[in-house]
C-alpha atoms as a PDB file:
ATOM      1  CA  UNK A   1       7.039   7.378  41.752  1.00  0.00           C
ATOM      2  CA  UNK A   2       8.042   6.957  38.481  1.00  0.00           C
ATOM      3  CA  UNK A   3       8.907  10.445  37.174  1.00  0.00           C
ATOM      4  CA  UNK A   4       8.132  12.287  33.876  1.00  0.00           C
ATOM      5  CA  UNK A   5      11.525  12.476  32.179  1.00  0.00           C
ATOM      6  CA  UNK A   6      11.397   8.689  32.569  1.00  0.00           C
ATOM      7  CA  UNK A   7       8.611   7.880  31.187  1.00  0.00           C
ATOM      8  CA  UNK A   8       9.789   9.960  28.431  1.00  0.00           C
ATOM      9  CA  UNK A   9      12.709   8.292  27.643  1.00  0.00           C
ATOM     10  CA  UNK A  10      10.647   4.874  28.239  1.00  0.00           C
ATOM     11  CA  UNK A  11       8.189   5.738  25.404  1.00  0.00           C
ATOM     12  CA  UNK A  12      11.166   7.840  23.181  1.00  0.00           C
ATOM     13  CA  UNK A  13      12.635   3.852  23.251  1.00  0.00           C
ATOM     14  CA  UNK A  14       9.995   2.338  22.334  1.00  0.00           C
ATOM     15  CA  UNK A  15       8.957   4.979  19.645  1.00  0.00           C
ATOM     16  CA  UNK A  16      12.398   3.895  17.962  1.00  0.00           C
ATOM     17  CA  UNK A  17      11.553   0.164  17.934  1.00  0.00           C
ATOM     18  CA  UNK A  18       8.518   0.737  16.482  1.00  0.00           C
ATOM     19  CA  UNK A  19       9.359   3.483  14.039  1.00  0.00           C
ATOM     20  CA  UNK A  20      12.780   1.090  13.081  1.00  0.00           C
ATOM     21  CA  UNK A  21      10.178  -1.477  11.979  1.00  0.00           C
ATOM     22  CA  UNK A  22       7.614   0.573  10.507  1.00  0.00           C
ATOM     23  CA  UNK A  23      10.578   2.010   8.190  1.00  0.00           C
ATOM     24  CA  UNK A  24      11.687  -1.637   7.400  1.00  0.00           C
ATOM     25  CA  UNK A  25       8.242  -2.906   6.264  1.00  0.00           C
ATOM     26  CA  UNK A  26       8.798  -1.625   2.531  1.00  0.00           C
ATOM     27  CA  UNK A  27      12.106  -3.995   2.628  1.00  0.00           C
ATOM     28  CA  UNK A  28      10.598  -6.711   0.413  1.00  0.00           C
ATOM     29  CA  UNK A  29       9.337  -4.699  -1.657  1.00  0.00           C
ATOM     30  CA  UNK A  30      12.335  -3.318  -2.637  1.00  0.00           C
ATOM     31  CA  UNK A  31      14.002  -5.999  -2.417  1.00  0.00           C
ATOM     32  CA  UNK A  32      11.641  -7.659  -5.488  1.00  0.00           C
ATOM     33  CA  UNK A  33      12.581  -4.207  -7.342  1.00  0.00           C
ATOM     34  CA  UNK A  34      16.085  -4.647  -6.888  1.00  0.00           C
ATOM     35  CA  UNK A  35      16.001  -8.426  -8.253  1.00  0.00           C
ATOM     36  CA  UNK A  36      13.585  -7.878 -11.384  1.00  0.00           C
ATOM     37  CA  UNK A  37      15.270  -4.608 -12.025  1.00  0.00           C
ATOM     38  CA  UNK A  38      12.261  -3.068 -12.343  1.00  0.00           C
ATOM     39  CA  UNK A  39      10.245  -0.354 -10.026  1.00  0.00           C
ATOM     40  CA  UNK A  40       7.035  -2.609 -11.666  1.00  0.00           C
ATOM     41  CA  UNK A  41       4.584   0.246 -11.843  1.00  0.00           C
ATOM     42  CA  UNK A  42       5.162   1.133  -7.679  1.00  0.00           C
ATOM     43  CA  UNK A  43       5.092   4.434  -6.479  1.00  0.00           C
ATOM     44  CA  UNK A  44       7.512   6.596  -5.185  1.00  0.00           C
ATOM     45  CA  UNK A  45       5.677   9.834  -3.754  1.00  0.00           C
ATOM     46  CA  UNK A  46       5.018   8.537  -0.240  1.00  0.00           C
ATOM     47  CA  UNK A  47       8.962   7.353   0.186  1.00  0.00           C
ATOM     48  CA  UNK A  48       9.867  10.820  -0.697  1.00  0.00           C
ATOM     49  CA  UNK A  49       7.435  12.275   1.446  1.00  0.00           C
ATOM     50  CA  UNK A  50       8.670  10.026   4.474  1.00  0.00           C
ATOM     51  CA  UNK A  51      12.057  11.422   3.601  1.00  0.00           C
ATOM     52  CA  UNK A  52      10.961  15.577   3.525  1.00  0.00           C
ATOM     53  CA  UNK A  53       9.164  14.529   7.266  1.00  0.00           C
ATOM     54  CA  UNK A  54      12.081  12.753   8.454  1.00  0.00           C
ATOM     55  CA  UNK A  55      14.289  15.831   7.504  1.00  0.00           C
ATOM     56  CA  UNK A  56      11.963  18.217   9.397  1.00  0.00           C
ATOM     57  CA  UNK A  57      11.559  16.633  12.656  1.00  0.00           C
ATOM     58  CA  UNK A  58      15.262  16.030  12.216  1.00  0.00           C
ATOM     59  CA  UNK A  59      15.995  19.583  12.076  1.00  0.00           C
ATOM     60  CA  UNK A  60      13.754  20.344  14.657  1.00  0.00           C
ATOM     61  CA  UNK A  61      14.922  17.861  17.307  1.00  0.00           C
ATOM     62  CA  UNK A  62      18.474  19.633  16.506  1.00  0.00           C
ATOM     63  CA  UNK A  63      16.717  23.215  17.112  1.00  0.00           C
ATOM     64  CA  UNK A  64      15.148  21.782  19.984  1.00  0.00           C
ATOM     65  CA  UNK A  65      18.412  20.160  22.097  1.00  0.00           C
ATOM     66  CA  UNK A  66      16.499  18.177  24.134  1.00  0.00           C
ATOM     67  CA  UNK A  67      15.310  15.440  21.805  1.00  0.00           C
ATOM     68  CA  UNK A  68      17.688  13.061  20.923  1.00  0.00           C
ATOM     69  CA  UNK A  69      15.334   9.732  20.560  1.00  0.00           C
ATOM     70  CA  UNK A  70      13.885  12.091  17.661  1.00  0.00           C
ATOM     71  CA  UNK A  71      17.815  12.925  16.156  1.00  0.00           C
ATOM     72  CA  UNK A  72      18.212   8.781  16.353  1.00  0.00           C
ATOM     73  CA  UNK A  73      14.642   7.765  14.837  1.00  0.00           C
ATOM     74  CA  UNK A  74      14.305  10.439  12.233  1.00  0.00           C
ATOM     75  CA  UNK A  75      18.539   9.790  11.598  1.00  0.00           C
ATOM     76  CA  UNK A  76      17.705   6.364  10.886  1.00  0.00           C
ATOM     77  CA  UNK A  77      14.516   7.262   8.187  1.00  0.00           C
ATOM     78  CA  UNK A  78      17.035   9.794   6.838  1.00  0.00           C
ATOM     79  CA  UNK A  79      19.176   6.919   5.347  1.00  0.00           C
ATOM     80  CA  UNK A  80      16.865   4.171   4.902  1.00  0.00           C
ATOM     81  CA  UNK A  81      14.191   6.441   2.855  1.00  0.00           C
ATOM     82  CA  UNK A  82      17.150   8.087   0.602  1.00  0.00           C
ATOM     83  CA  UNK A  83      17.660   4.139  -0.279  1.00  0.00           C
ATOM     84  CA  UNK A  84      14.628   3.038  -1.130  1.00  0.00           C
ATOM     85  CA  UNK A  85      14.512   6.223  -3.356  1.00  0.00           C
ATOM     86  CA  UNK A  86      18.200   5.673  -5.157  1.00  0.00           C
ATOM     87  CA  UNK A  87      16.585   1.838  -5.598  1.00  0.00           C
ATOM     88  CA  UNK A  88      13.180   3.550  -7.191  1.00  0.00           C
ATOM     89  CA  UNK A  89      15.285   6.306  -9.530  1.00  0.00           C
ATOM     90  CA  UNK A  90      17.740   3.267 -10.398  1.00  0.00           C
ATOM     91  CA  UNK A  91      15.118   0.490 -11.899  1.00  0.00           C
ATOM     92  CA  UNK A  92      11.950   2.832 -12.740  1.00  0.00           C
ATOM     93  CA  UNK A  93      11.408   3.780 -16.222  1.00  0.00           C
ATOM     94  CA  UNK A  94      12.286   6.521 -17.546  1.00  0.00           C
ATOM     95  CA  UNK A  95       9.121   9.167 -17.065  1.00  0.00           C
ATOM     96  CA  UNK A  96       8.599   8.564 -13.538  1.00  0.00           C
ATOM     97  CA  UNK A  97      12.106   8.554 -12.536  1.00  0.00           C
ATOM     98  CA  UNK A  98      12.479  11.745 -13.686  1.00  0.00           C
ATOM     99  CA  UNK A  99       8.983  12.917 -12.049  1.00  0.00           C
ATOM    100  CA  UNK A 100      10.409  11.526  -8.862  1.00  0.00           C
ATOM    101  CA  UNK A 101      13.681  13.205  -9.468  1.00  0.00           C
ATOM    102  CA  UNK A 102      11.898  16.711  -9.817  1.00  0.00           C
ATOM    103  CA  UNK A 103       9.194  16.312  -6.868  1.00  0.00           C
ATOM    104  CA  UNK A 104      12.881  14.783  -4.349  1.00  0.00           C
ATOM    105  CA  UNK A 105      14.762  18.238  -5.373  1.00  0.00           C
ATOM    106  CA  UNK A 106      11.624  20.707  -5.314  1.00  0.00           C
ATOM    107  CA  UNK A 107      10.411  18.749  -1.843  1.00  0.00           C
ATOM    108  CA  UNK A 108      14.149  17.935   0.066  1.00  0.00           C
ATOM    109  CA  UNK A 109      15.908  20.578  -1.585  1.00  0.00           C
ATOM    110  CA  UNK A 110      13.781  23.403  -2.769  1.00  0.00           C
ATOM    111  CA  UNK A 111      11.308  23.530   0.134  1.00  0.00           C
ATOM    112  CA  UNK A 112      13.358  22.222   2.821  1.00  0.00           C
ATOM    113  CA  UNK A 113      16.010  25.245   2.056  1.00  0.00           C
ATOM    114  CA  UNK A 114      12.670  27.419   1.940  1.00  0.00           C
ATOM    115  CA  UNK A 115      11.976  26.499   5.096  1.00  0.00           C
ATOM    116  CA  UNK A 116      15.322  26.813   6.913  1.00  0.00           C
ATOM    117  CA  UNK A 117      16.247  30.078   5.359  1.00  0.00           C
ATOM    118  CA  UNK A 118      12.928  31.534   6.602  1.00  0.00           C
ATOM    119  CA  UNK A 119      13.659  29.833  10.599  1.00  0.00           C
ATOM    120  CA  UNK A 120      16.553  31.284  10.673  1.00  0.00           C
ATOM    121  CA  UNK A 121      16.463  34.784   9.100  1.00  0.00           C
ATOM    122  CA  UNK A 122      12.850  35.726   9.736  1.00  0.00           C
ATOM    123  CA  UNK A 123      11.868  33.936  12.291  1.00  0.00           C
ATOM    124  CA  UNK A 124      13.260  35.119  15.657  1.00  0.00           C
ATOM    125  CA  UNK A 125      15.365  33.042  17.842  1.00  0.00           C
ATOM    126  CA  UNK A 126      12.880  32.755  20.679  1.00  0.00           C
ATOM    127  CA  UNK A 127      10.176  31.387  18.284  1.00  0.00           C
ATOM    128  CA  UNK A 128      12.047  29.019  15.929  1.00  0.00           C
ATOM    129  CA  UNK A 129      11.194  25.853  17.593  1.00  0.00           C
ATOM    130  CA  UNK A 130       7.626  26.346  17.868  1.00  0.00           C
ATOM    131  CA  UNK A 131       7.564  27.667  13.875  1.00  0.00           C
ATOM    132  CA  UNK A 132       9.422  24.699  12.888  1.00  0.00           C
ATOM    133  CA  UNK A 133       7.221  22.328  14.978  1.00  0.00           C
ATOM    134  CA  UNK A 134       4.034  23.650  13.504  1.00  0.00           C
ATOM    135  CA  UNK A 135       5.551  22.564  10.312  1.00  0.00           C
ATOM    136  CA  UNK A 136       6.111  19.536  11.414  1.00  0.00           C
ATOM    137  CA  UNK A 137       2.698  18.926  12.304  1.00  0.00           C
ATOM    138  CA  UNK A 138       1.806  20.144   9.250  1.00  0.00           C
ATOM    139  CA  UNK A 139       3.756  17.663   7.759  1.00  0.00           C
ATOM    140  CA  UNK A 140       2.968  15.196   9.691  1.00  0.00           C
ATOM    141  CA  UNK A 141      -0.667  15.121   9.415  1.00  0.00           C
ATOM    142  CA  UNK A 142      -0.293  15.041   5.766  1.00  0.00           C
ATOM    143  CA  UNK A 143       1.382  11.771   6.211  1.00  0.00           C
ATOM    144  CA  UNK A 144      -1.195  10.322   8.633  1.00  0.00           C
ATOM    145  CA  UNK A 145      -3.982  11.567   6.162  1.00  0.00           C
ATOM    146  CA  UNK A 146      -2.076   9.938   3.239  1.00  0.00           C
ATOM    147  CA  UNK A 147      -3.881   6.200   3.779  1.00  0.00           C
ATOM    148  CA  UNK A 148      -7.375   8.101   3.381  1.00  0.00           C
ATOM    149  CA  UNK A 149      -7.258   7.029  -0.041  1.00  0.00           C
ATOM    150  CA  UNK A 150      -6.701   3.144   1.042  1.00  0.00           C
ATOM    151  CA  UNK A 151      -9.222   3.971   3.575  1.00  0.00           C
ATOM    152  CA  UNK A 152     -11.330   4.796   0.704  1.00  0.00           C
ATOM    153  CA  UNK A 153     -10.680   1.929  -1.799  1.00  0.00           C
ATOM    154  CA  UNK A 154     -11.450  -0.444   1.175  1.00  0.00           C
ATOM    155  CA  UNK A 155     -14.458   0.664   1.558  1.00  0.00           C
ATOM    156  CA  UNK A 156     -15.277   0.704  -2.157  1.00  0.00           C
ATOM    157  CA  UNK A 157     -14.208  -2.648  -3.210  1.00  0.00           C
ATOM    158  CA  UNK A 158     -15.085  -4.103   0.592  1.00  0.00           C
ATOM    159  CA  UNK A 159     -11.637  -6.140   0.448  1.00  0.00           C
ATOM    160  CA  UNK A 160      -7.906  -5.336   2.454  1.00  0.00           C
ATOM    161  CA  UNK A 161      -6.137  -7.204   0.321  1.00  0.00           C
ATOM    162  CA  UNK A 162      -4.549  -3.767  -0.083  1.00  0.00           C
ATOM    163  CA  UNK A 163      -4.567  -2.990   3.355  1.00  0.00           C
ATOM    164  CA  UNK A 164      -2.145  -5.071   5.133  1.00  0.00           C
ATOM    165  CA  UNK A 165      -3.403  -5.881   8.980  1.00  0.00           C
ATOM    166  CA  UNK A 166       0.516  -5.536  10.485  1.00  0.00           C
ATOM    167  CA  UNK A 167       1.544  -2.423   9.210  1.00  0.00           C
ATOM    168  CA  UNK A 168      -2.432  -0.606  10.137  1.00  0.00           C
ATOM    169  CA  UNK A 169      -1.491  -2.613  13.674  1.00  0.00           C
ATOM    170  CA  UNK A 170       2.420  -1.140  14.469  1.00  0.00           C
ATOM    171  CA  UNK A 171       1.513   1.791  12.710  1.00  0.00           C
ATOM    172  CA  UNK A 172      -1.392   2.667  15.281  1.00  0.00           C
ATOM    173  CA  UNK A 173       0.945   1.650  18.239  1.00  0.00           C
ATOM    174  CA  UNK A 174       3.541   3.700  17.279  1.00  0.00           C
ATOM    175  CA  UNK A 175       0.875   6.551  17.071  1.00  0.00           C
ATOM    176  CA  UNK A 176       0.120   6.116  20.277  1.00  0.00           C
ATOM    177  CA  UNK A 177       3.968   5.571  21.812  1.00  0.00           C
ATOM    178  CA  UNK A 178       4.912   8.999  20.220  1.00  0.00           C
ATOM    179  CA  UNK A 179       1.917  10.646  21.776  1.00  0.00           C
ATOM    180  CA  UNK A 180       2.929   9.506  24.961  1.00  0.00           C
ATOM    181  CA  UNK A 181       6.141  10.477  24.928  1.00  0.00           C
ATOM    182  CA  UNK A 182       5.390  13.920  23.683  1.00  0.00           C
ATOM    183  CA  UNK A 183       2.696  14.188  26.417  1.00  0.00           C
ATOM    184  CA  UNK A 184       5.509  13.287  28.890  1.00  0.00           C
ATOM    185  CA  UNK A 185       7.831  15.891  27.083  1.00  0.00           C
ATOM    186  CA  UNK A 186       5.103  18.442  26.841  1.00  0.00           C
ATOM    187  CA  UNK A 187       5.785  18.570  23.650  1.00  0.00           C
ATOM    188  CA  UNK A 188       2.424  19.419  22.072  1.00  0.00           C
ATOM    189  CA  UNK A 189       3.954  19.360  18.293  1.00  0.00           C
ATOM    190  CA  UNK A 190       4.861  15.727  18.722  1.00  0.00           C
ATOM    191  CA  UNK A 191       1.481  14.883  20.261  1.00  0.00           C
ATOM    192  CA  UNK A 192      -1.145  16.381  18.155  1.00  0.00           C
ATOM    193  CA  UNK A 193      -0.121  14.952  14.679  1.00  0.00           C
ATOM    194  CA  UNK A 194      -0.170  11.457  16.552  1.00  0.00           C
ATOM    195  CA  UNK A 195      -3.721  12.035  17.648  1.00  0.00           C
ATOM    196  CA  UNK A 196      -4.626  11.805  14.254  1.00  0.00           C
ATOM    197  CA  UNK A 197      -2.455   8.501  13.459  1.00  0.00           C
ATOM    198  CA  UNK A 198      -4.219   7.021  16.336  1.00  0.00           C
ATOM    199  CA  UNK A 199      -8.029   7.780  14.879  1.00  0.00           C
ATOM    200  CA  UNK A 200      -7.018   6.690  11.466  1.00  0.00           C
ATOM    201  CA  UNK A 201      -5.254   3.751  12.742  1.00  0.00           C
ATOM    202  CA  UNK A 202      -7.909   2.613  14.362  1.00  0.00           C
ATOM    203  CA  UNK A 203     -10.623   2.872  11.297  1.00  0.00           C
ATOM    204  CA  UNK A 204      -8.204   1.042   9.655  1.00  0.00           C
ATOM    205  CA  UNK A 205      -8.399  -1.564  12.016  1.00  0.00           C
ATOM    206  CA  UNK A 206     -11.709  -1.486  12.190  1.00  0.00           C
ATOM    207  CA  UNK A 207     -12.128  -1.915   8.476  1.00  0.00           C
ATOM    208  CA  UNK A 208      -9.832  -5.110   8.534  1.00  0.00           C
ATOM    209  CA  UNK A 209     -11.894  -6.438  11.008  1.00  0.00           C
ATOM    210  CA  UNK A 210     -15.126  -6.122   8.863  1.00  0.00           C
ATOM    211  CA  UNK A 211     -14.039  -6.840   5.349  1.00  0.00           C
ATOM    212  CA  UNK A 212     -10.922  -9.405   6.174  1.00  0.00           C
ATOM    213  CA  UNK A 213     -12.778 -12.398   4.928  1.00  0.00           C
ATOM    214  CA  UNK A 214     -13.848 -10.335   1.620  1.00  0.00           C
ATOM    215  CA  UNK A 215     -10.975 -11.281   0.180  1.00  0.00           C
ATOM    216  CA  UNK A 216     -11.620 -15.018   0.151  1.00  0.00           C
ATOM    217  CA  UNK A 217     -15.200 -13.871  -1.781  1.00  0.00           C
ATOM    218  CA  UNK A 218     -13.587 -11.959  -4.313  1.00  0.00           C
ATOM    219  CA  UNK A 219     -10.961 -14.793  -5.170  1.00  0.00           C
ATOM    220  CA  UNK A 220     -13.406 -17.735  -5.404  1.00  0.00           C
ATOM    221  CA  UNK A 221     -15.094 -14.631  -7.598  1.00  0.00           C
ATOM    222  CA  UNK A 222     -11.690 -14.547  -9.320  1.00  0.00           C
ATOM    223  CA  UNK A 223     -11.822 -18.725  -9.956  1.00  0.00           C
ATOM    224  CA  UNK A 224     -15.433 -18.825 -11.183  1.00  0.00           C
ATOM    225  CA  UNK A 225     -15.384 -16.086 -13.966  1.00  0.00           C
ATOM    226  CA  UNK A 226     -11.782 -17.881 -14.791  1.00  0.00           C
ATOM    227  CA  UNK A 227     -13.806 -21.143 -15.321  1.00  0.00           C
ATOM    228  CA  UNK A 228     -16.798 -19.598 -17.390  1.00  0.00           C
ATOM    229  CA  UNK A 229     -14.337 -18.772 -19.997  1.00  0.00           C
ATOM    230  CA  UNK A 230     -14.675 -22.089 -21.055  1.00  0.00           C
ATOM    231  CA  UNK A 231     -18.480 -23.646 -22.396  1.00  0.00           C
ATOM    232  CA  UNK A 232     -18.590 -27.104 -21.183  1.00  0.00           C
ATOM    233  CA  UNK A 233     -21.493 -29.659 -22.756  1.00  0.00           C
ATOM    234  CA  UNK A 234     -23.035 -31.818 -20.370  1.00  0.00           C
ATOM    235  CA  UNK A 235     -25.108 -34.842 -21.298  1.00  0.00           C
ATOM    236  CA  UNK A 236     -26.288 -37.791 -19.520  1.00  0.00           C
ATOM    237  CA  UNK A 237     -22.895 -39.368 -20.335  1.00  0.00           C
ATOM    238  CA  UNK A 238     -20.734 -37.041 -18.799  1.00  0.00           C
ATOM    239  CA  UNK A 239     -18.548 -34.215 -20.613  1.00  0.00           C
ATOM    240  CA  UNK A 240     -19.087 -34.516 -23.817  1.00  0.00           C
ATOM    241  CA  UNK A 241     -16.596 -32.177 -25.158  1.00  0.00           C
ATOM    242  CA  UNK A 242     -15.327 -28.603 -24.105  1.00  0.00           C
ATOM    243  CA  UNK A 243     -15.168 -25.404 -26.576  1.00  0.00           C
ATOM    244  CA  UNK A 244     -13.154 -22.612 -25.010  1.00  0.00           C
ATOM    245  CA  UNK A 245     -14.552 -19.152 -24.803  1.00  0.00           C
ATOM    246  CA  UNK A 246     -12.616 -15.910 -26.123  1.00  0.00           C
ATOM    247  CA  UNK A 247     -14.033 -13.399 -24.390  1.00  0.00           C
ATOM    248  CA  UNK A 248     -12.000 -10.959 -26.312  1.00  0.00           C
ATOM    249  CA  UNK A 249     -13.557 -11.867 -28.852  1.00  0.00           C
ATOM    250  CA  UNK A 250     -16.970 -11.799 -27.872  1.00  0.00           C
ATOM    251  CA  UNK A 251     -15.831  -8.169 -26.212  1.00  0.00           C
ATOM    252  CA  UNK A 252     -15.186  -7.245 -29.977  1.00  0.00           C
ATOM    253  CA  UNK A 253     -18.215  -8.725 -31.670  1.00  0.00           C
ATOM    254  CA  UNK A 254     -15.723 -11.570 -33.449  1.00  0.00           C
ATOM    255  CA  UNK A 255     -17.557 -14.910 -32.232  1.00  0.00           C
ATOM    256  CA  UNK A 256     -20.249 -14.887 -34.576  1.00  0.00           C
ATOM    257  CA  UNK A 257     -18.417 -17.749 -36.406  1.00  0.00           C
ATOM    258  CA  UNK A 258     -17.253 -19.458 -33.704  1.00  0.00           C
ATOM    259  CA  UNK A 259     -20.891 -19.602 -32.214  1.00  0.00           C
ATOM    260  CA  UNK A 260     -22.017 -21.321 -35.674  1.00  0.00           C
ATOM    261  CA  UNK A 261     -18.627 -23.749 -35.882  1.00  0.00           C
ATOM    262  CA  UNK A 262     -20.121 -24.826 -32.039  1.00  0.00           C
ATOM    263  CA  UNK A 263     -23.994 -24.666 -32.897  1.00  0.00           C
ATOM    264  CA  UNK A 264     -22.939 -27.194 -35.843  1.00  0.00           C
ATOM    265  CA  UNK A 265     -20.655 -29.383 -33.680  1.00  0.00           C
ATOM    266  CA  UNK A 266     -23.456 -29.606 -31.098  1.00  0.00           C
ATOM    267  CA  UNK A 267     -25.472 -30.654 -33.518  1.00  0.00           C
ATOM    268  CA  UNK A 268     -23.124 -33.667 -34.750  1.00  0.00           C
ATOM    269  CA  UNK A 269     -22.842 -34.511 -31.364  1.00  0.00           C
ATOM    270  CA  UNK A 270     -26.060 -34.876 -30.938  1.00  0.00           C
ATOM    271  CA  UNK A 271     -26.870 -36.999 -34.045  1.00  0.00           C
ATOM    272  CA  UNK A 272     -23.596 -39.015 -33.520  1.00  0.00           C
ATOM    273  CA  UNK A 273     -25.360 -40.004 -29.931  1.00  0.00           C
ATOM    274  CA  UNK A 274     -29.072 -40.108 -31.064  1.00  0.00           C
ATOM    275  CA  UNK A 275     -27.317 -42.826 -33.551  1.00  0.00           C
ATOM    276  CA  UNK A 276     -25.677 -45.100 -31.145  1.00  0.00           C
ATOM    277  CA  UNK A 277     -28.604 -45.231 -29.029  1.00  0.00           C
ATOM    278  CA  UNK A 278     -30.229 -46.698 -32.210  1.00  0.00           C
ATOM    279  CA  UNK A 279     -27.907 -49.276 -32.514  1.00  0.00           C
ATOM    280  CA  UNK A 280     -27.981 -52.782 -31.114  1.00  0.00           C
ATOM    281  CA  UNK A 281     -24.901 -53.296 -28.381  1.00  0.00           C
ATOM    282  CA  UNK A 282     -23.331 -55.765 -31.050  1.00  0.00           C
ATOM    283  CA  UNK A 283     -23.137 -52.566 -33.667  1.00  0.00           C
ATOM    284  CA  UNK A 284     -22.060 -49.922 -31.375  1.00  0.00           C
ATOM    285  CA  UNK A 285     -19.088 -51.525 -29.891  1.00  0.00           C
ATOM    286  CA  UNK A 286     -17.794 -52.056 -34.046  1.00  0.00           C
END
């Protein structure tokens, strides 16, 4: 029989594959940041977020001594989150870099030293792990709740083109490794906050699975109002002749003229064919 330290380390492995990909998906983004030099109006809130988490749990898989698929995972986000953040600071403009600069040392510095000067001098030895992990979980169900608002704007516009199907996918199973191997640990700090990545993981799912083929609606949407922009006239000899809309202009009440200069060449149109059709065939082909 298999036992429960195994199964443990089984799902702890696994956990890290997962989580190593899951922290690698934001790669090409970056990687379009870093080659247009610019953080093009992206947001860097949940990166430093992912950082302050990974910090915690890597603090408290230190406290706890027993943990050390957490030390490698949350080692791992550690690095690769305080990149993508030097890539943000380095190409965004000016205002948000320094809003990201002030919520990275209020959040990772501030806070974090908050935090550890509190576990260690008024907290008492024998209950440091367990205050720490309930901060953690804390934490970490902020994180899990933070795709609420995608959640949300899936449901409003009915589309995932937002919502990509992979990362809802590996981030559900990696929900539900962790939870395993904190159930195996009896470690109920690890397992509850998963829990919750699980449900929401699996709306998210579920909302991919309803609206995926929205998105082919809402760009054939996209191509039609593209082609009424332009008023094509139609007669019984094909296009005629095509006048092309501004809707700007019509937005700011500036096609008045334009409406007249098209009611009038309508109109010559018109009497231009009404004029051939009165002509014998050896006139109209002078």
């Amino acid at each position: 029989m298999i036992s429960r330290h195994t199964l443990a380390f089984t799902f702890g492995i696994l956990g890290n594959i997962i989580s190593f990909l899951v922290f690698l998906a934001p790669v090409p983004t970056f990687y379009r940041i870093f080659k247009k030099k610019s953080a093009q109006g992206f947001q860097s809130v949940p990166y430093v977020v992912a950082l302050f988490s990974s910090i915690l749990w890597l603090y408290y898989a230190m406290l706890k001594k027993n943990a050390m698929l957490l030390i490698t995972i949350n080692s791992f986000g550690c690095v690769i989150e305080m990149i993508y953040i030097i890539l943000y600071i380095t190409y965004a403009p000016r205002v948000p870099r320094n809003s990201t600069l002030k919520v990275f040392i209020s959040m990772n510095m501030g806070l974090f030293t908050l935090i550890l000067l509190v576990t260690h001098f008024v907290v008492k030895e024998k209950f440091r792990v367990e205050f720490l992990g309930w901060i953690c979980v804390a934490v970490s169900v902020s994180v899990f709740a933070a795709p609420l608002s995608i959640v949300a704007q899936v449901i409003r516009t009915r589309s995932v083109e937002f919502m990509p199907f992979n990362l809802s996918f590996f981030l559900t199973l990696s929900a539900v490794i962790w939870f395993a191997y904190g159930l195996f640990l009896k470690d109920i700090c690890i397992a509850i906050p998963n829990i919750l990545g699980f449900v929401l993981g699996l709306l998210q799912i579920l909302l991919y699975a309803i609206y995926r083929n929205n998105k082919k609606v809402i760009e054939e949407n996209k191509m039609l109002e593209q082609q009424l922009k332009n008023i094509v006239i139609i007669s019984t000899l094909g296009i005629v002749e095509v006048f092309p809309v501004d809707t700007q202009s019509y937005a700011n009440g500036e096609s008045v003229n334009n409406d007249a200069k098209e009611h009038e060449q309508l109109e010559e149109i018109e009497k231009s064919m009404e004029t051939q059709s009165d002509l014998s065939p050896i006139e109209s082909s002078i």
